[in-house]
Protein backbone atom coordinates (compact mmCIF):
# COMPACT_ATOMS: atom_id res chain seq x y z
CA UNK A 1 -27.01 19.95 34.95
CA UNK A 2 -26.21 19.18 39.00
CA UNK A 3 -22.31 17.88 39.81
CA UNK A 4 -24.00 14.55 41.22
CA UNK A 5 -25.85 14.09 37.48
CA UNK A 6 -22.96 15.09 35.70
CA UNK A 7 -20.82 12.56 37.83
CA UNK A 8 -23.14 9.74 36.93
CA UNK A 9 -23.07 10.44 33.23
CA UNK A 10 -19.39 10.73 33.66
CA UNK A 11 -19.15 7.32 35.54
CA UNK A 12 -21.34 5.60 32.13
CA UNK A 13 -18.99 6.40 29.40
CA UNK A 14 -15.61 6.17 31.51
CA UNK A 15 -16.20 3.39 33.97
CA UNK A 16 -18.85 1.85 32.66
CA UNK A 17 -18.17 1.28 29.45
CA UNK A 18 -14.90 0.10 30.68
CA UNK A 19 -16.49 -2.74 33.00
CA UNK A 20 -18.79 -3.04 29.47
CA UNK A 21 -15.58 -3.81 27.70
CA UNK A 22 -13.82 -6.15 29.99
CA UNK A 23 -17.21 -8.19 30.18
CA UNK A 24 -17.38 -8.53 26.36
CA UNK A 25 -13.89 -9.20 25.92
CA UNK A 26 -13.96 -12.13 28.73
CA UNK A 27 -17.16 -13.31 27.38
CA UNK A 28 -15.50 -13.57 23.84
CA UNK A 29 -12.69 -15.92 25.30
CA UNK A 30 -15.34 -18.44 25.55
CA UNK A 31 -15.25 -18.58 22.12
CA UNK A 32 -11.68 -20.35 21.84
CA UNK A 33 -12.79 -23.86 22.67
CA UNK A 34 -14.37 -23.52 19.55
CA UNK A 35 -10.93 -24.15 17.97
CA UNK A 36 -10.60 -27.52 19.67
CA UNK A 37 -13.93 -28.92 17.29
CA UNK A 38 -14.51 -29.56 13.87
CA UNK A 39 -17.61 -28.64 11.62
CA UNK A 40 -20.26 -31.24 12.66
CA UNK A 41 -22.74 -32.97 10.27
CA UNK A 42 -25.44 -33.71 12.98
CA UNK A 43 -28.11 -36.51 13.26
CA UNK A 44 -31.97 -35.55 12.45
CA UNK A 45 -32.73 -35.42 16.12
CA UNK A 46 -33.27 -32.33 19.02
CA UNK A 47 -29.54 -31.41 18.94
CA UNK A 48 -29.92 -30.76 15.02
CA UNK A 49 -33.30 -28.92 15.67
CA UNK A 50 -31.81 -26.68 18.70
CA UNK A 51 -28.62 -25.75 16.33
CA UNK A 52 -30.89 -24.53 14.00
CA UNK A 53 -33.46 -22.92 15.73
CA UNK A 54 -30.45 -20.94 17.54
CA UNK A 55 -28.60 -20.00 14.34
CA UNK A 56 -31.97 -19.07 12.90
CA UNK A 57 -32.25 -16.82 15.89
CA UNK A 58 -29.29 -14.99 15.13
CA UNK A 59 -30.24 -14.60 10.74
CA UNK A 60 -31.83 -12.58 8.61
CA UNK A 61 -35.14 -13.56 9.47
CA UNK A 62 -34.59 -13.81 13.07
CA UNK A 63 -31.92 -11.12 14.20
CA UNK A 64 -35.11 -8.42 14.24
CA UNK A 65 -37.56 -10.55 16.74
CA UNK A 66 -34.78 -11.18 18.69
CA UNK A 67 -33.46 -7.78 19.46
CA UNK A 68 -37.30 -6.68 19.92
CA UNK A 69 -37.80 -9.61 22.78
CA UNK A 70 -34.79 -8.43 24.52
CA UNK A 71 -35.35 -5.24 24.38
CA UNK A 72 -38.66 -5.86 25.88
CA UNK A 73 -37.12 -7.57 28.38
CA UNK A 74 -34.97 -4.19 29.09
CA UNK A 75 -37.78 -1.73 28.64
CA UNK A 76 -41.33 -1.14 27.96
CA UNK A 77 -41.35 2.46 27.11
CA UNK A 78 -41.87 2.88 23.56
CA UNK A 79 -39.48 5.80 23.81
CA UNK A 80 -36.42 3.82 25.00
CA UNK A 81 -36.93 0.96 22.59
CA UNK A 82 -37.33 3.31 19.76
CA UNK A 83 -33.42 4.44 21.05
CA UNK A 84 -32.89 0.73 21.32
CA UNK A 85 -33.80 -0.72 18.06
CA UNK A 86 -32.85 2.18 15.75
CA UNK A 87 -29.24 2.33 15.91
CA UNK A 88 -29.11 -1.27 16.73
CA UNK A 89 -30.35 -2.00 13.10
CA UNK A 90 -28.55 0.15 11.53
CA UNK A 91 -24.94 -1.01 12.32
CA UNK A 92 -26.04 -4.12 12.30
CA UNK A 93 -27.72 -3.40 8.87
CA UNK A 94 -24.78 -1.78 7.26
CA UNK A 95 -22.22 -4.24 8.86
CA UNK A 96 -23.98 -7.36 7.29
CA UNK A 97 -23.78 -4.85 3.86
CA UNK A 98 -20.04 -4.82 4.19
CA UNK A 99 -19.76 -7.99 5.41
CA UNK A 100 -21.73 -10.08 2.41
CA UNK A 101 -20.31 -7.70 -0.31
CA UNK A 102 -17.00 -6.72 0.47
CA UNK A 103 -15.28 -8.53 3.24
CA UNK A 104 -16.07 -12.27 2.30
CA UNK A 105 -15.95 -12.11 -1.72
CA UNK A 106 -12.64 -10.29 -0.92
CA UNK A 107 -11.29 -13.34 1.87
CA UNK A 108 -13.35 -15.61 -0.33
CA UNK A 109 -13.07 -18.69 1.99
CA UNK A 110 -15.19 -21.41 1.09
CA UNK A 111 -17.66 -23.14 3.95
CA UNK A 112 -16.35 -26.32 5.37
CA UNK A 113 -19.88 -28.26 4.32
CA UNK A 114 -18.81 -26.97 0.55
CA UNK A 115 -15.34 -28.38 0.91
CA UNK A 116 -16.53 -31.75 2.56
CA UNK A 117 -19.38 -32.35 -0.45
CA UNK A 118 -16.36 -31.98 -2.48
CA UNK A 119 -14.07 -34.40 -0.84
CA UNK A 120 -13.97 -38.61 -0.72
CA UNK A 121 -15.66 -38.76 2.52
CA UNK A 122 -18.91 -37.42 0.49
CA UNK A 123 -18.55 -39.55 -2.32
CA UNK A 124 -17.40 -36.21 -4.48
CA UNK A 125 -20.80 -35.18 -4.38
CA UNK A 126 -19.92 -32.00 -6.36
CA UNK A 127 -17.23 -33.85 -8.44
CA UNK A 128 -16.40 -30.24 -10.16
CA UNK A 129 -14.45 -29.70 -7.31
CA UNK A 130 -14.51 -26.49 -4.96
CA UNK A 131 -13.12 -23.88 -6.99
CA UNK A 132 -15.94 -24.34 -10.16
CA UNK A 133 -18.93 -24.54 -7.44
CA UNK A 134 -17.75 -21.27 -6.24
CA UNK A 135 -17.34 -19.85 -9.90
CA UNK A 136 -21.17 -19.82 -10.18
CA UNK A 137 -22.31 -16.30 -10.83
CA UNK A 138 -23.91 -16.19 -7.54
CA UNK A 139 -25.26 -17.56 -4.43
CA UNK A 140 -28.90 -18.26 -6.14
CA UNK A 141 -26.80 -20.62 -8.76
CA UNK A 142 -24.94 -22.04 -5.98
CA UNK A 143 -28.30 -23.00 -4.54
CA UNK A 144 -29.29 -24.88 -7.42
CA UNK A 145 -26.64 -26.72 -7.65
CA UNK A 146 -27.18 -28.33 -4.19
CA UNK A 147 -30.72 -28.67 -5.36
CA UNK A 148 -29.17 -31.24 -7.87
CA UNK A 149 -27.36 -32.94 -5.66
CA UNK A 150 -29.72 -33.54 -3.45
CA UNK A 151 -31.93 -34.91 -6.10
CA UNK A 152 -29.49 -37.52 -7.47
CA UNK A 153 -29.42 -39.16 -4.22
CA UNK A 154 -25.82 -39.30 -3.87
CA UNK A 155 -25.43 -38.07 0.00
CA UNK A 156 -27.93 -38.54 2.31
CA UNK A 157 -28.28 -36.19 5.20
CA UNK A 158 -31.51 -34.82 7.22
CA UNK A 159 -33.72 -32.48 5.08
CA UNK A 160 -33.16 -29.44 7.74
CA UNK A 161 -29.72 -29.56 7.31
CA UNK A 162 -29.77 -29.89 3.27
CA UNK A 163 -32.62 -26.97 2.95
CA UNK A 164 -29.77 -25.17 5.17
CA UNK A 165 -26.71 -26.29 3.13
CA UNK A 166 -28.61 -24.92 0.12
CA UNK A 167 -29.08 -21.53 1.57
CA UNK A 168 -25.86 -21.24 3.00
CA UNK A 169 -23.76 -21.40 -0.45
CA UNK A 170 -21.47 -18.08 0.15
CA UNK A 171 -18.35 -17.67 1.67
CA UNK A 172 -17.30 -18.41 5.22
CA UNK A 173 -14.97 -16.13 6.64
CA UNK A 174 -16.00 -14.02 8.43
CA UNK A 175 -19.21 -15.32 10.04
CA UNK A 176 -21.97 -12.93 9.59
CA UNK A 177 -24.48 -14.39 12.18
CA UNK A 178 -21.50 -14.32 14.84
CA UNK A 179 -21.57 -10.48 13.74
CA UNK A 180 -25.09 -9.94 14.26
CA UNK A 181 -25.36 -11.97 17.36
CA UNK A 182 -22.51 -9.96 18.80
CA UNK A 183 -23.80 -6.39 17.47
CA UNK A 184 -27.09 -7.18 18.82
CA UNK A 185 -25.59 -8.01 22.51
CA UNK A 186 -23.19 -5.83 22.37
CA UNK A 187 -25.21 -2.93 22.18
CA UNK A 188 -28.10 -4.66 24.25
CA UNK A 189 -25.25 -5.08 27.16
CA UNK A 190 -24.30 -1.84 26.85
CA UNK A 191 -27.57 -0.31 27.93
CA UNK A 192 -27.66 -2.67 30.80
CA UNK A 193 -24.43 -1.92 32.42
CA UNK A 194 -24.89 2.06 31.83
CA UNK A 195 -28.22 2.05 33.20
CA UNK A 196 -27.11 -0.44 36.25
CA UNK A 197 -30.40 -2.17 36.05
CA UNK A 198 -32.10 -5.16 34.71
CA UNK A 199 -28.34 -6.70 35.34
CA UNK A 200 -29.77 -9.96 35.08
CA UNK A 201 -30.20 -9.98 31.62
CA UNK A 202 -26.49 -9.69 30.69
CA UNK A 203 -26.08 -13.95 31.30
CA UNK A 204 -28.69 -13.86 29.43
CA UNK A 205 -27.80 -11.81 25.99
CA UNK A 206 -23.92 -13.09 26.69
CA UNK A 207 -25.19 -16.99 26.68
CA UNK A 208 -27.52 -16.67 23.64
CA UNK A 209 -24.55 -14.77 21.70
CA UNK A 210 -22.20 -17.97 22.38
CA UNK A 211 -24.61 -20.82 21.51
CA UNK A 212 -25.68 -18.55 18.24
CA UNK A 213 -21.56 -18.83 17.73
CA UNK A 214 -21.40 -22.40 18.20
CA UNK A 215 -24.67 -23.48 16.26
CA UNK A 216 -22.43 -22.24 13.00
CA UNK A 217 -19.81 -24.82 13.88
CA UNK A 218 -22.59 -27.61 14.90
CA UNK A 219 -24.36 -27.08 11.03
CA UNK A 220 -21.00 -27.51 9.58
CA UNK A 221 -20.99 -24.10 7.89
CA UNK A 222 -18.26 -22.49 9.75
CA UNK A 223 -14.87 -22.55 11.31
CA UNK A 224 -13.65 -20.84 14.45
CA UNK A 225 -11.81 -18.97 13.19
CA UNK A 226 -14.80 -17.59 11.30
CA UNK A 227 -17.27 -17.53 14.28
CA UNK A 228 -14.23 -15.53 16.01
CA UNK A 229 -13.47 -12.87 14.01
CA UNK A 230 -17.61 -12.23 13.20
CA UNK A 231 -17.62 -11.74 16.71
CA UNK A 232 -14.74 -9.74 17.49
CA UNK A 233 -15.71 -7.72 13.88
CA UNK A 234 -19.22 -6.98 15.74
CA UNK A 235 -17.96 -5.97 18.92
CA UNK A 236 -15.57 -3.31 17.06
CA UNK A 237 -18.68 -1.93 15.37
CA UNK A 238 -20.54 -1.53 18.41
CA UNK A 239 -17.07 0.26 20.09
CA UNK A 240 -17.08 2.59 17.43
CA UNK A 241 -20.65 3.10 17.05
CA UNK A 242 -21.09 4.24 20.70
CA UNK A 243 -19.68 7.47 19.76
CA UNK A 244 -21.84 8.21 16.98
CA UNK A 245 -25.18 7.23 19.38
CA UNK A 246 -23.84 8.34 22.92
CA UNK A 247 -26.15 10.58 23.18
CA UNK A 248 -29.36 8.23 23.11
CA UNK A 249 -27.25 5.73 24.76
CA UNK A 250 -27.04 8.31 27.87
CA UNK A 251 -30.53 8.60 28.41
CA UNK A 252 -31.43 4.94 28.80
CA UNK A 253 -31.31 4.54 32.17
């Protein structure tokens, strides 16, 4: 290896992984407005469509076609987005693992729509209170129960949001599609910035992460303080994970 390639390699994991960090860490300031809302119940209209469609983005069912399209947008070479995709998966894999079976049962807050069925402004539409919905065996009985309460008619809300309510029945804190929003940019970023090109994705990936964030608050299935510490959880990850893939992350430019 030449002095002037191993300055450059030298310049991606010291300085540019440092500008990488002060980005992420500005960008993840934006999130603190977040403590000046309150979980939303919105109308059936676009707003309550785009919230969704967002948060969807950012879920089980989503997180992979996202991280493929921007990818895409940062390569074509099957090679590179084999380096890409792999290790993003996998820590964001095995941090939704930790997340869904030890972190939350182990915080075990419950979601703010959960607590507001279960209050007077909802008519106590789960009258057994928050503490026996969340002794249900699991998140599939959970789910039933909203089925029920839909069905008696005693709260009316849009379908989208109830079909959401009823899959969302675990806990809150933290917020695992913050996580996986912020794992997948993360990492995505931190191609961008080592390579130095494609640059104008990073508004991109740092945009979509904050309106995935928000769309958690907008549903009413999350707190800030939830949608904060998913991110800062994810972010973390990806810190630590670097190590572990530096070497595929050092030929990506």
């Amino acid at each position: 290896m030449t002095k002037a390639a191993s300055g450059e390699r030298r310049e991606c994991t010291v300085r540019g992984r440092r500008q990488w960090l002060g980005a992420m860490l500005l960008v993840l300031t934006l999130l603190l407005p977040a403590f000046l809302l309150s979980p939303a119940i919105p109308r059936d209209d676009w707003p309550l469509v785009l919230w969704w469609s967002l948060s969807l983005s950012a879920s089980k069912y989503g997180l992979v076609w996202a991280a493929l399209l921007f990818s895409l947008l940062f390569t074509q070479s099957a090679g590179k987005l084999l380096r890409l995709l792999l290790p993003l998966l996998l820590i964001a894999g095995s941090g939704a693992w930790v997340n869904e079976h030890l972190i939350k049962p182990a915080v075990a807050q419950p979601r703010p729509n959960i607590q507001f069925m279960a209050s007077a402004a909802a008519g106590f539409a789960i009258p057994e209170g928050v503490d026996a919905f969340y002794a249900l065996p699991d998140k599939a009985s959970r789910s039933q129960r909203l089925k029920a309460v839909w069905q008696d008619g005693s709260l009316s809300m849009p379908k989208l949001l109830r079909d959401h309510w009823t899959e969302e029945t675990g806990f809150s804190f933290p917020s695992g599609h913050a996580f996986a929003a912020t794992v997948l940019v993360a990492w995505l970023s931190l191609w961008v910035v080592c390579a130095r090109r494609r640059l104008w994705l990073l508004p991109l990936l740092w945009g979509w992460m904050l309106a995935v964030c928000y769309s958690r608050i907008e549903l009413g299935v999350h707190r800030p303080e939830d949608i904060l510490a998913g991110a800062v959880e994810g972010l973390l990850l990806v810190m630590l994970s670097q190590w572990l893939f530096r070497r595929w992350l050092y030929n990506s430019a």
